[in-house]
C-alpha atoms as a PDB file:
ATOM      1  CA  UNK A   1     -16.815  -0.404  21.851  1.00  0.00           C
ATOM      2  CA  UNK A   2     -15.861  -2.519  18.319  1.00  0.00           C
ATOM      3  CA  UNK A   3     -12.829  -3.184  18.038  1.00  0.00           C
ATOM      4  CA  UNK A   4     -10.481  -1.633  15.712  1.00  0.00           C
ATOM      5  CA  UNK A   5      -8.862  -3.107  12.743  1.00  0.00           C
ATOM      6  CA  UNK A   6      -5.105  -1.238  12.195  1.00  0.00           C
ATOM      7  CA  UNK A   7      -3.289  -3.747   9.977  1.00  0.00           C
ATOM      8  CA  UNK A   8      -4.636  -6.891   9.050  1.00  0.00           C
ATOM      9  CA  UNK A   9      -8.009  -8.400   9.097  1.00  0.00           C
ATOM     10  CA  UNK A  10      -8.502 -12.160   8.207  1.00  0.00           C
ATOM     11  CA  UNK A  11     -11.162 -13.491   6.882  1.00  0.00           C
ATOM     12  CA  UNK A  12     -13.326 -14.820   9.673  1.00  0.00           C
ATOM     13  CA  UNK A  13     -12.493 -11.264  11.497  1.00  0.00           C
ATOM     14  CA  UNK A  14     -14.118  -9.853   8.494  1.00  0.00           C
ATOM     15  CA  UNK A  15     -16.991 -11.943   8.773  1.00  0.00           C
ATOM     16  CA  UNK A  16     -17.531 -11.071  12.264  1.00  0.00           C
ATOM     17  CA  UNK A  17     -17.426  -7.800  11.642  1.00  0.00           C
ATOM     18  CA  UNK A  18     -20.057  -7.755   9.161  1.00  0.00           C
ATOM     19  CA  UNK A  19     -22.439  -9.777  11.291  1.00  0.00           C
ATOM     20  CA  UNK A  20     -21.721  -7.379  13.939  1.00  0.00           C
ATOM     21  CA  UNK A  21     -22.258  -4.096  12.145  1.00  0.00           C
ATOM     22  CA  UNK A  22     -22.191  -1.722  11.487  1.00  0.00           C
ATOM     23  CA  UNK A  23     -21.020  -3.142   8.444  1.00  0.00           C
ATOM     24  CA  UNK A  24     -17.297  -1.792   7.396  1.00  0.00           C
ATOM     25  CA  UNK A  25     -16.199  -0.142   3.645  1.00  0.00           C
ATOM     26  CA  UNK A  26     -14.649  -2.704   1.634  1.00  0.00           C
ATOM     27  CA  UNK A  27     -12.429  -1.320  -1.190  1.00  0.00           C
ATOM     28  CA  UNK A  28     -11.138  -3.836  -3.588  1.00  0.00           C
ATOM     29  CA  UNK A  29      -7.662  -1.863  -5.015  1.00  0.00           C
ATOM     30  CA  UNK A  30      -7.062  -5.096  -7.478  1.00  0.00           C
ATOM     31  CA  UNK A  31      -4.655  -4.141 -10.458  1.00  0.00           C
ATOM     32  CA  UNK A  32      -2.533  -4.768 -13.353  1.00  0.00           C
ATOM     33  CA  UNK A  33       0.552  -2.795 -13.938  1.00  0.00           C
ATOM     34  CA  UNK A  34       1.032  -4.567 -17.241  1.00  0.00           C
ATOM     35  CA  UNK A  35      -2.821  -4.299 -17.954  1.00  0.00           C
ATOM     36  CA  UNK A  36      -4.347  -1.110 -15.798  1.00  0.00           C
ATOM     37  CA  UNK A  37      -7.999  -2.174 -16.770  1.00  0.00           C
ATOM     38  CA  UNK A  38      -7.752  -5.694 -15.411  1.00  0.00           C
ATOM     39  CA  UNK A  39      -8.488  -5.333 -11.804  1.00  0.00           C
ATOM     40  CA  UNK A  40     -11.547  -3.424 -12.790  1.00  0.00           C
ATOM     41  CA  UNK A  41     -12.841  -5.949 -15.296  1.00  0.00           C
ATOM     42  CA  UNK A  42     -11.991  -8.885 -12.616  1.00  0.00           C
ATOM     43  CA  UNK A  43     -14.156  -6.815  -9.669  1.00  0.00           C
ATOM     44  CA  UNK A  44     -16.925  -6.490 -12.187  1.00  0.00           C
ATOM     45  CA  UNK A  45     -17.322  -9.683 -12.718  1.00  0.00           C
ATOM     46  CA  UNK A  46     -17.180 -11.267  -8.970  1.00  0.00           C
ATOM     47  CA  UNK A  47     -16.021  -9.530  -5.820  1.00  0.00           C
ATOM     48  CA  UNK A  48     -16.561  -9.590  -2.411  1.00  0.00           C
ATOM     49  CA  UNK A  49     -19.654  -8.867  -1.717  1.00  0.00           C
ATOM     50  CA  UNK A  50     -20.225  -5.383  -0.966  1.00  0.00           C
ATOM     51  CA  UNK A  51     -16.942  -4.297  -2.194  1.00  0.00           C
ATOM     52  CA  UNK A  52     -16.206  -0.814  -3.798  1.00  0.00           C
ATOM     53  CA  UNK A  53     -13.447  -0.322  -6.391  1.00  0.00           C
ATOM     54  CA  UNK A  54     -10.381   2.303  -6.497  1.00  0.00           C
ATOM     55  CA  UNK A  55      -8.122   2.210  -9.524  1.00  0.00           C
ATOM     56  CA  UNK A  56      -4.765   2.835  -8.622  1.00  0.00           C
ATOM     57  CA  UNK A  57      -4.137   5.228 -11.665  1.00  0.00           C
ATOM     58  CA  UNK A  58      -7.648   7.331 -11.348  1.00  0.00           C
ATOM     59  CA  UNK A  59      -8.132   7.204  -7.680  1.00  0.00           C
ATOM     60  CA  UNK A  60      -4.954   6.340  -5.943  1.00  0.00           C
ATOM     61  CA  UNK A  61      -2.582   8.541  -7.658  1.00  0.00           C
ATOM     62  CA  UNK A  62      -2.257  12.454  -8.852  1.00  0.00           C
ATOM     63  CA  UNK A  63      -1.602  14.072 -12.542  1.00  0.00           C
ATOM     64  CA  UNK A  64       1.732  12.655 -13.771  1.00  0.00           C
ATOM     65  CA  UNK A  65       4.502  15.623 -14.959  1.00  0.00           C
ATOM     66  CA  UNK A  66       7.035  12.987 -15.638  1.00  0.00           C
ATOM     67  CA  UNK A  67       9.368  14.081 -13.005  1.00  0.00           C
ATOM     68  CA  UNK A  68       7.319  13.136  -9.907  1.00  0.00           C
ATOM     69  CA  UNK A  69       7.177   9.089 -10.653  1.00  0.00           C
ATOM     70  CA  UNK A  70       4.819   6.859 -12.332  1.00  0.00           C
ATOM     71  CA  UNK A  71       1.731   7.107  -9.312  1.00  0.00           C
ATOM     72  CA  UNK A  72       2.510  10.575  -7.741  1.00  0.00           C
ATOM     73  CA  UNK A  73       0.455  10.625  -4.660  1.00  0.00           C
ATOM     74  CA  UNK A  74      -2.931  13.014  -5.368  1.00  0.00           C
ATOM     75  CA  UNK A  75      -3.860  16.371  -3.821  1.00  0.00           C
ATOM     76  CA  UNK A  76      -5.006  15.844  -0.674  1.00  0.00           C
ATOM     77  CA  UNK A  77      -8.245  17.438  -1.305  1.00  0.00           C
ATOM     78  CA  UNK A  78      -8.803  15.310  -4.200  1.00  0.00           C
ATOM     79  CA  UNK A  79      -8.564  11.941  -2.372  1.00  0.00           C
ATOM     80  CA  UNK A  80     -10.801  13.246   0.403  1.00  0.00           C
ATOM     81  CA  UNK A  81     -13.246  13.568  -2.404  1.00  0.00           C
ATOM     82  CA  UNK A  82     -12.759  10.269  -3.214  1.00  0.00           C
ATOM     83  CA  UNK A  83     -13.433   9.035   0.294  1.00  0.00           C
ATOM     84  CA  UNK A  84     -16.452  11.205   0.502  1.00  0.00           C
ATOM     85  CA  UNK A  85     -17.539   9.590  -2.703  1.00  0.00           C
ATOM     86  CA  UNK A  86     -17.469   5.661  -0.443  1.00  0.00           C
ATOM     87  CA  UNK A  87     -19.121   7.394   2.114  1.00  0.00           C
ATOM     88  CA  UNK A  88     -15.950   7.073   4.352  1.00  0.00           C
ATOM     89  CA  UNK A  89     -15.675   9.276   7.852  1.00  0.00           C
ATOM     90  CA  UNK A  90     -13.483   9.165  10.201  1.00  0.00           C
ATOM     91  CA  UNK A  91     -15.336   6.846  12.677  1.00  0.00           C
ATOM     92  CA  UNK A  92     -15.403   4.261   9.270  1.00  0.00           C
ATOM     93  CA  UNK A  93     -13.492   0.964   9.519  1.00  0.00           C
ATOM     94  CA  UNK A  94     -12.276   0.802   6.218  1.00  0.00           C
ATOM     95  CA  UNK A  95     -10.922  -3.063   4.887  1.00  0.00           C
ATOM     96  CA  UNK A  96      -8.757  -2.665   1.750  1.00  0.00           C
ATOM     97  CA  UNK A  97      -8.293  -6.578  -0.257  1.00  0.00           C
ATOM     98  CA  UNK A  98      -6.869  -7.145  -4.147  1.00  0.00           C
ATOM     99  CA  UNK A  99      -5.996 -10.161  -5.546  1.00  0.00           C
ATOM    100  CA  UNK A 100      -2.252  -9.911  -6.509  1.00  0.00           C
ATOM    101  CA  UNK A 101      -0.947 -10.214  -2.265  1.00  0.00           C
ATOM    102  CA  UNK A 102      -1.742  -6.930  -1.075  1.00  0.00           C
ATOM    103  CA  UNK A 103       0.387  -4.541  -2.818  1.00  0.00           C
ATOM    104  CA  UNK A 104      -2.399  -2.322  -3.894  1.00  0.00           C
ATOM    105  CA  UNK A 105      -4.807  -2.732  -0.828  1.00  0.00           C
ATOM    106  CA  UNK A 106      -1.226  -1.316   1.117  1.00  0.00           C
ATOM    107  CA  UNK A 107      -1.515   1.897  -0.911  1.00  0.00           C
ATOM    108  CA  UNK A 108      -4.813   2.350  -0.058  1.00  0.00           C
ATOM    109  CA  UNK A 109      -4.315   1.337   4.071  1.00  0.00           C
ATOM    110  CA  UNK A 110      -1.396   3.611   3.998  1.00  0.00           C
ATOM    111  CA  UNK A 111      -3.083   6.697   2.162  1.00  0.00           C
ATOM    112  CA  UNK A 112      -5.914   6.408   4.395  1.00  0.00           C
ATOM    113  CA  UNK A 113      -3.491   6.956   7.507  1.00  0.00           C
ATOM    114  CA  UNK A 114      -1.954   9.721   5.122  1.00  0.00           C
ATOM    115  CA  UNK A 115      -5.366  11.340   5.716  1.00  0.00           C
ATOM    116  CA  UNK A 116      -5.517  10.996   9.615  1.00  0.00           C
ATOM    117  CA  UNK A 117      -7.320   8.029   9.405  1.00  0.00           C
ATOM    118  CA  UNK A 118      -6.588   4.836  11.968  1.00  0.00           C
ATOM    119  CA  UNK A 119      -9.407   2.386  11.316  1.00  0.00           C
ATOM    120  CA  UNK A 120      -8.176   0.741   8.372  1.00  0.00           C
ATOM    121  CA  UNK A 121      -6.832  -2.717   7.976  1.00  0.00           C
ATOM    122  CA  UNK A 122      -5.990  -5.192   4.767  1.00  0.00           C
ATOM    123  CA  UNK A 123      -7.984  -8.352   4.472  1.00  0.00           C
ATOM    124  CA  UNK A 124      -5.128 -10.987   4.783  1.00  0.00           C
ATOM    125  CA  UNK A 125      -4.819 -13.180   1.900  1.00  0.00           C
ATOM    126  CA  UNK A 126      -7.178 -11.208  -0.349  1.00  0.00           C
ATOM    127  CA  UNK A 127     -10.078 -11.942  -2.800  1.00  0.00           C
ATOM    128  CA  UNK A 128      -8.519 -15.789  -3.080  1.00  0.00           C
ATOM    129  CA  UNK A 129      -8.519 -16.308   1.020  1.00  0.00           C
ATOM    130  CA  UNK A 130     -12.321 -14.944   1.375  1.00  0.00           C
ATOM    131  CA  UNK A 131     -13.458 -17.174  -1.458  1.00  0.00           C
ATOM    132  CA  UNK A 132     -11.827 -20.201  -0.713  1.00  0.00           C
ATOM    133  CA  UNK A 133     -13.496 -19.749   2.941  1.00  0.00           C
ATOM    134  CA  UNK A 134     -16.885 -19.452   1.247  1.00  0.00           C
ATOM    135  CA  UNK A 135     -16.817 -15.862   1.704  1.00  0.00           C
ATOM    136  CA  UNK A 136     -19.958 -14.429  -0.546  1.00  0.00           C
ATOM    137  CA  UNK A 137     -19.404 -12.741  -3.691  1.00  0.00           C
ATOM    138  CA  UNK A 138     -21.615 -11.376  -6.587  1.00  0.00           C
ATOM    139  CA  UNK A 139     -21.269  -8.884  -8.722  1.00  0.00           C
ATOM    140  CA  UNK A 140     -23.610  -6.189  -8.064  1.00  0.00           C
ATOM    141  CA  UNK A 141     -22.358  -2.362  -8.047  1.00  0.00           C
ATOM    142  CA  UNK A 142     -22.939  -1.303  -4.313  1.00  0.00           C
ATOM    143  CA  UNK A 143     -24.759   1.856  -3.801  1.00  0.00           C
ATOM    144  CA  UNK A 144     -22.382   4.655  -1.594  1.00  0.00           C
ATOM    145  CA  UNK A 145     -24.022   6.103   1.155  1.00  0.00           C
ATOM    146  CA  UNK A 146     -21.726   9.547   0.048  1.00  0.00           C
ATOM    147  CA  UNK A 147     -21.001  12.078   2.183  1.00  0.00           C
ATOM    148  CA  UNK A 148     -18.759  14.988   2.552  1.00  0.00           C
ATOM    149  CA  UNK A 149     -15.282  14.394   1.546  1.00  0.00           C
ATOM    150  CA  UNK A 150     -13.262  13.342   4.145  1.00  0.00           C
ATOM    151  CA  UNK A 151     -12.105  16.259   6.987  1.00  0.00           C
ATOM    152  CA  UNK A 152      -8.337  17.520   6.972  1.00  0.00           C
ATOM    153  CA  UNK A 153      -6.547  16.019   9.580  1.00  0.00           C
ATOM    154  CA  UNK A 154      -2.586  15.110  10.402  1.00  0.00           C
ATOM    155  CA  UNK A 155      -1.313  12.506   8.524  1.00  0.00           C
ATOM    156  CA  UNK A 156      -0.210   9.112  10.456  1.00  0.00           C
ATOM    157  CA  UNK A 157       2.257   8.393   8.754  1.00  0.00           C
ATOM    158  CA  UNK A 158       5.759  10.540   7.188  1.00  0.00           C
ATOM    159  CA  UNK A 159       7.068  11.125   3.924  1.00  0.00           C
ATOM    160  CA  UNK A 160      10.314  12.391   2.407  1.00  0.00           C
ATOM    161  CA  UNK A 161      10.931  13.873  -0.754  1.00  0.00           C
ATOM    162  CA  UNK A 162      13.267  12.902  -2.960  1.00  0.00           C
ATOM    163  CA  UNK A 163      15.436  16.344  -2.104  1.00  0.00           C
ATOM    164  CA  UNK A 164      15.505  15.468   1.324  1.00  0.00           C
ATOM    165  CA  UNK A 165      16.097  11.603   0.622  1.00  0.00           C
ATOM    166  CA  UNK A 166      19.191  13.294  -1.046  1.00  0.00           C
ATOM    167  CA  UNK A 167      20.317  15.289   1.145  1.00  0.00           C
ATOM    168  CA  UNK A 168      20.680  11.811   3.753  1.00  0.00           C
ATOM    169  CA  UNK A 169      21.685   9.882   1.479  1.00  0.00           C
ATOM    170  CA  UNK A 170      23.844   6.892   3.402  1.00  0.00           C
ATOM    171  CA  UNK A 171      22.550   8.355   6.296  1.00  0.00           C
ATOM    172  CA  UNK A 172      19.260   6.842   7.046  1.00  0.00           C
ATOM    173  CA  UNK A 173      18.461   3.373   6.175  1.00  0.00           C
ATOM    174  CA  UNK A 174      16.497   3.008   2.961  1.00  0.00           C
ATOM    175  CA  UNK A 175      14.195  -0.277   1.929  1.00  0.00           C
ATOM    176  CA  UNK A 176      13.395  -1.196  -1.728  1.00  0.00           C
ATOM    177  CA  UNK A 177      10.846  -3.500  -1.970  1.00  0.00           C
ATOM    178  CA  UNK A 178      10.955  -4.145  -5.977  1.00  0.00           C
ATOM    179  CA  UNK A 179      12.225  -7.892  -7.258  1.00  0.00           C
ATOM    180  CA  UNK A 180      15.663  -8.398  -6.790  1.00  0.00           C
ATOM    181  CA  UNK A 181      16.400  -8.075 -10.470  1.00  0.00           C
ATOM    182  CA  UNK A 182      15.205  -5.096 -10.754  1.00  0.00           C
ATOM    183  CA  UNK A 183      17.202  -4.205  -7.349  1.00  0.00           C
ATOM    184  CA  UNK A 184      20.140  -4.884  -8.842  1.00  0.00           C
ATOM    185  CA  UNK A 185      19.453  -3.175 -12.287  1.00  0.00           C
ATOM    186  CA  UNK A 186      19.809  -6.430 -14.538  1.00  0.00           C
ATOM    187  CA  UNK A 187      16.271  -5.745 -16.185  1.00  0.00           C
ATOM    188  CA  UNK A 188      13.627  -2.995 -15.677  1.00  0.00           C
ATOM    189  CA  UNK A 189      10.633  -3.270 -17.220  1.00  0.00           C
ATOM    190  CA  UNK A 190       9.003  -0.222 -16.282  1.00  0.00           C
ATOM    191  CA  UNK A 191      11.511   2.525 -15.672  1.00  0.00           C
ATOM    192  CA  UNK A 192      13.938   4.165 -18.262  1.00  0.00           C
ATOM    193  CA  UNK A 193      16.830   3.456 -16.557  1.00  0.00           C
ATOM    194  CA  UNK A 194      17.897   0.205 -14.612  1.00  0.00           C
ATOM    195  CA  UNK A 195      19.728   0.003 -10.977  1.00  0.00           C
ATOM    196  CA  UNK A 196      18.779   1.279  -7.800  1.00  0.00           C
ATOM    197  CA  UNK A 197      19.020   4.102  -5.376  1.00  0.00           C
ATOM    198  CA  UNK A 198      22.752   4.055  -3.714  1.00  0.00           C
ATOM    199  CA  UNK A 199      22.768   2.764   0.107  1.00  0.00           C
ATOM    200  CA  UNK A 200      19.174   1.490  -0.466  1.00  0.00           C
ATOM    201  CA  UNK A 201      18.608  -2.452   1.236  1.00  0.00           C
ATOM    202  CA  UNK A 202      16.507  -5.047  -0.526  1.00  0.00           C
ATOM    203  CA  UNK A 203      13.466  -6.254   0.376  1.00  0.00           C
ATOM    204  CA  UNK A 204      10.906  -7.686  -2.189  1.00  0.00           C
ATOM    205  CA  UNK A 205       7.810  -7.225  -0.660  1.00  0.00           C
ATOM    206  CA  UNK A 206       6.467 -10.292  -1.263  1.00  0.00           C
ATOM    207  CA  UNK A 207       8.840 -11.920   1.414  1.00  0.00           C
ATOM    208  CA  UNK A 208       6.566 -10.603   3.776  1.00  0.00           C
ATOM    209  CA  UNK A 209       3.975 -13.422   2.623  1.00  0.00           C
ATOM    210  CA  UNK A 210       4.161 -16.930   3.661  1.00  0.00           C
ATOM    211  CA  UNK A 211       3.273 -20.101   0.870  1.00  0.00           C
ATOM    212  CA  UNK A 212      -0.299 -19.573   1.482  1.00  0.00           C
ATOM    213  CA  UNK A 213      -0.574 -16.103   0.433  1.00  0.00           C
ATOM    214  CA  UNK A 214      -1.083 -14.586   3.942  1.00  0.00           C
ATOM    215  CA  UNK A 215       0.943 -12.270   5.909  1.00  0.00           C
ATOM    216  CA  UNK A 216       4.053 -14.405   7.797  1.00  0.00           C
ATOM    217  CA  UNK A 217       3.139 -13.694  11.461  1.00  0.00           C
ATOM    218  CA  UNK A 218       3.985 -10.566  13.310  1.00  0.00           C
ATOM    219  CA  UNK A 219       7.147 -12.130  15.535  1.00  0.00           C
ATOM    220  CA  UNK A 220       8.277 -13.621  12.305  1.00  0.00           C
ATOM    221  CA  UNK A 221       8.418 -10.026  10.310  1.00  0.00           C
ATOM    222  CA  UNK A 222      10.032  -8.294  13.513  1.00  0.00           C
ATOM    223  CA  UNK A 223      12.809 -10.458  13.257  1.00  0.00           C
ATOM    224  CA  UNK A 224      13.254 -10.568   9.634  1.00  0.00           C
ATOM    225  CA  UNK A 225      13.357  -6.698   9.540  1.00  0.00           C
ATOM    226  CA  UNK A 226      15.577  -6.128  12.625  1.00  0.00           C
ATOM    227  CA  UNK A 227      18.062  -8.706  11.052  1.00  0.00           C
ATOM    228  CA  UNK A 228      17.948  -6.724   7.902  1.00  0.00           C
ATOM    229  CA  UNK A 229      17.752  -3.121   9.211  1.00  0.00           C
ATOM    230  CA  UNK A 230      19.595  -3.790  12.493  1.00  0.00           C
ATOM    231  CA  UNK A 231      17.628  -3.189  16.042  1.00  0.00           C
ATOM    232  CA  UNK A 232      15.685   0.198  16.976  1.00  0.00           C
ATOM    233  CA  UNK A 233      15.829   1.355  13.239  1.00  0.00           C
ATOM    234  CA  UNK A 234      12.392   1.509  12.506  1.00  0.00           C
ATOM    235  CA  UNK A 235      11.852   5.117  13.072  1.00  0.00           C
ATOM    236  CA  UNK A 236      14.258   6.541  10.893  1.00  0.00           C
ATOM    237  CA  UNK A 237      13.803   3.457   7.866  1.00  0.00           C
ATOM    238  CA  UNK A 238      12.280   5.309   4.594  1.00  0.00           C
ATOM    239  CA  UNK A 239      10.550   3.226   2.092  1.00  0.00           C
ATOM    240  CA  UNK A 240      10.976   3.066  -1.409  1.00  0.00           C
ATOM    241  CA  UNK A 241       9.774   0.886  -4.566  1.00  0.00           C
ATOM    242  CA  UNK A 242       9.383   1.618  -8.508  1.00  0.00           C
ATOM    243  CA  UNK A 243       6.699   4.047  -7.865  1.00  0.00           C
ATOM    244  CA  UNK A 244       5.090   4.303  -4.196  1.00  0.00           C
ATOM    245  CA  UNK A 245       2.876   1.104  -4.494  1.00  0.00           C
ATOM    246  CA  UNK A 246       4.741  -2.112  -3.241  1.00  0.00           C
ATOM    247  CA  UNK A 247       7.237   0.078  -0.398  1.00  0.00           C
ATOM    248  CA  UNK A 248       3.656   0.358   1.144  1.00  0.00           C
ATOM    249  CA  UNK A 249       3.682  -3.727   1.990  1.00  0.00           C
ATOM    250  CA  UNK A 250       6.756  -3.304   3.624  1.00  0.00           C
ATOM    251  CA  UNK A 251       5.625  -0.476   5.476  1.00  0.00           C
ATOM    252  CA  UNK A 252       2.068  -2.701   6.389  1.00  0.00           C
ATOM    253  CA  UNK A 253       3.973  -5.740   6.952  1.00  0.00           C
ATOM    254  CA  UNK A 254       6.465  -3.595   9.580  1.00  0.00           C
ATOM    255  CA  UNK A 255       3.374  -1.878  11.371  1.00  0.00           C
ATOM    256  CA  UNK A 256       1.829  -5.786  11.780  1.00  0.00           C
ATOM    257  CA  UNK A 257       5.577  -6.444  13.546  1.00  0.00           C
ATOM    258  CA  UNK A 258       5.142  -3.325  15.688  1.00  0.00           C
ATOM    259  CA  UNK A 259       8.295  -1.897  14.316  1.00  0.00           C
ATOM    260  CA  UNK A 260       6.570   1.650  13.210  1.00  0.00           C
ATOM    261  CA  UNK A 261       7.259   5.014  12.277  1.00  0.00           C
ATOM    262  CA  UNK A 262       8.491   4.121   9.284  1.00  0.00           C
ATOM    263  CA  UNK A 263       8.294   6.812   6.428  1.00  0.00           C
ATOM    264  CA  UNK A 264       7.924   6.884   2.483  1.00  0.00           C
ATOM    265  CA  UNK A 265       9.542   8.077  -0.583  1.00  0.00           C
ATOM    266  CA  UNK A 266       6.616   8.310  -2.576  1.00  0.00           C
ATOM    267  CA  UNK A 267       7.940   9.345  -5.484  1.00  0.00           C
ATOM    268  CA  UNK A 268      10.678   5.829  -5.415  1.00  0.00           C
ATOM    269  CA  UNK A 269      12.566   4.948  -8.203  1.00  0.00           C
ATOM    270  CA  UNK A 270      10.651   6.229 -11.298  1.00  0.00           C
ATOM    271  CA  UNK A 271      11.199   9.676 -10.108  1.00  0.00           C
ATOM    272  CA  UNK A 272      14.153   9.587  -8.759  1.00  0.00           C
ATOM    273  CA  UNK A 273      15.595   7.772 -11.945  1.00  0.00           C
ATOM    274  CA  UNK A 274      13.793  10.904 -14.049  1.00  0.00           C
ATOM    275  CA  UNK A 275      16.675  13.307 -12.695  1.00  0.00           C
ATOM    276  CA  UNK A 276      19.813  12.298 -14.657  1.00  0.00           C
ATOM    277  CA  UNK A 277      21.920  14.345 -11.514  1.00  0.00           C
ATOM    278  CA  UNK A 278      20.997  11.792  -8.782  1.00  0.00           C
ATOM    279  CA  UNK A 279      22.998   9.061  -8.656  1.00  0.00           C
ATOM    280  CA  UNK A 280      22.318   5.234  -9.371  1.00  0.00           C
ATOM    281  CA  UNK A 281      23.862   2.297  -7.854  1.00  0.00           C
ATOM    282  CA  UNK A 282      23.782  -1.176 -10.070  1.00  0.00           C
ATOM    283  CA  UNK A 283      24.696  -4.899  -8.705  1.00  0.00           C
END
């Protein structure tokens, strides 16, 4: 029986696996926010070997309305397309990578467990990690083997609308994982209005990296989110970020610690900001 990849995946894991076989998906999510063609153009011109590319905008997220956030999550049905498309099944070991320190491959490992589906895991330190180790590249198109789009099944993982986020407000603890000037409302780049959701905690999700780009270890995270969420909190925490992306690295990076059950507001701050009635918290 292989074993199964949940979380992370490093590099030589990854290598095993592919001498091992059968030989995983590999979906490159890399992205821009500031430039939504550039992960596209940098996978076309080397990636790992093998890879497939999602865009987050085309593949990753639904049809916009401008009241449901800046990357709504997609129909169901659509995204199972999508997998079908890779040739994805539920017995699939999916790795998700990008080059930008996971963000993007966590919206991809946590929509796949959105659909049901365990056997995905985010190659730890990304594109940079597998080619400094000599990991091969090129940059051929892979052929899909495609198949049906991907069965319903129950979700792994909980969400919460913004409604119901509401309705708790101050009552369950709440993570942002934008920078903490955006946090704290003193710029905002991508949103029309500046601050943050009242009650909500702070944590950038790219504390959840060491200096060399990987993941900090597993005993490391537990303790950094227990000292910021308190002990036995993980099961009622909801996750939050501008739009649904970057919460997902704090929701990874809590899994890895074995503090789950943590759930999602996937619509975050650029839909909740869209509603002049709910409040906003600055400082």
């Amino acid at each position: 029986m292989p074993h199964v990849f949940t979380t992370l995946i490093s590099v030589d894991e990854l290598r095993e696996l592919l001498a091992a076989g059968p030989a995983p998906v590999i979906v490159d999510c890399g992205f821009d926010l500031a430039d939504t063609d550039d992960g596209e153009y940098a996978w076309r011109a080397v990636h790992l070997a093998g890879s497939f590319y999602l865009h987050l905008d085309r593949d990753l997220s639904g049809t916009k309305t401008g009241r449901n956030g800046r990357h709504p999550l997609p129909e169901r049905a659509a995204f199972a397309a999508t997998l079908g498309r890779l040739g994805i099944t539920p017995a699939t070991q999916v790795v998700a990578l990008d080059r930008q320190g996971g963000p993007y491959a966590s919206r991809l490992w946590w929509m796949l467990r959105w659909m049901g589906h365990e056997a995905v895991a985010v190659l730890d330190g990304g594109f940079a990690a597998w080619r400094t180790a000599g990991g091969a590249v090129d940059d051929n198109e892979p052929a899909a083997h495609a198949t049906a789009p991907y069965p319903e099944r129950a979700p792994l993982v909980g969400t919460l609308s913004a409604d119901a986020l509401l309705a708790q407000l101050g009552r369950v603890p709440l993570v942002d994982a934008r920078p903490g000037e955006r946090f704290r409302g003193e710029v905002e780049p991508l949103d029309p209005k500046a601050g943050h959701i009242p009650g909500a905690l702070n944590r950038f999700f790219k504390d959840n990296l060491g200096a060399d780009g990987r993941f900090k270890s597993a005993a490391v995270l537990r303790a950094e989110f227990e000292a910021l969420l308190g002990r036995d909190a993980a099961a009622q925490t909801v996750h939050q970020c501008g739009s649904g992306v970057t919460a997902c690295h704090n929701l990874l990076a809590m899994e890895h610690a074995g503090l789950a059950g943590s759930r999602l507001y996937p619509g975050s701050w650029s839909e909740w900001s869209s509603d002049p009635a709910r409040p906003i918290a600055t400082g």
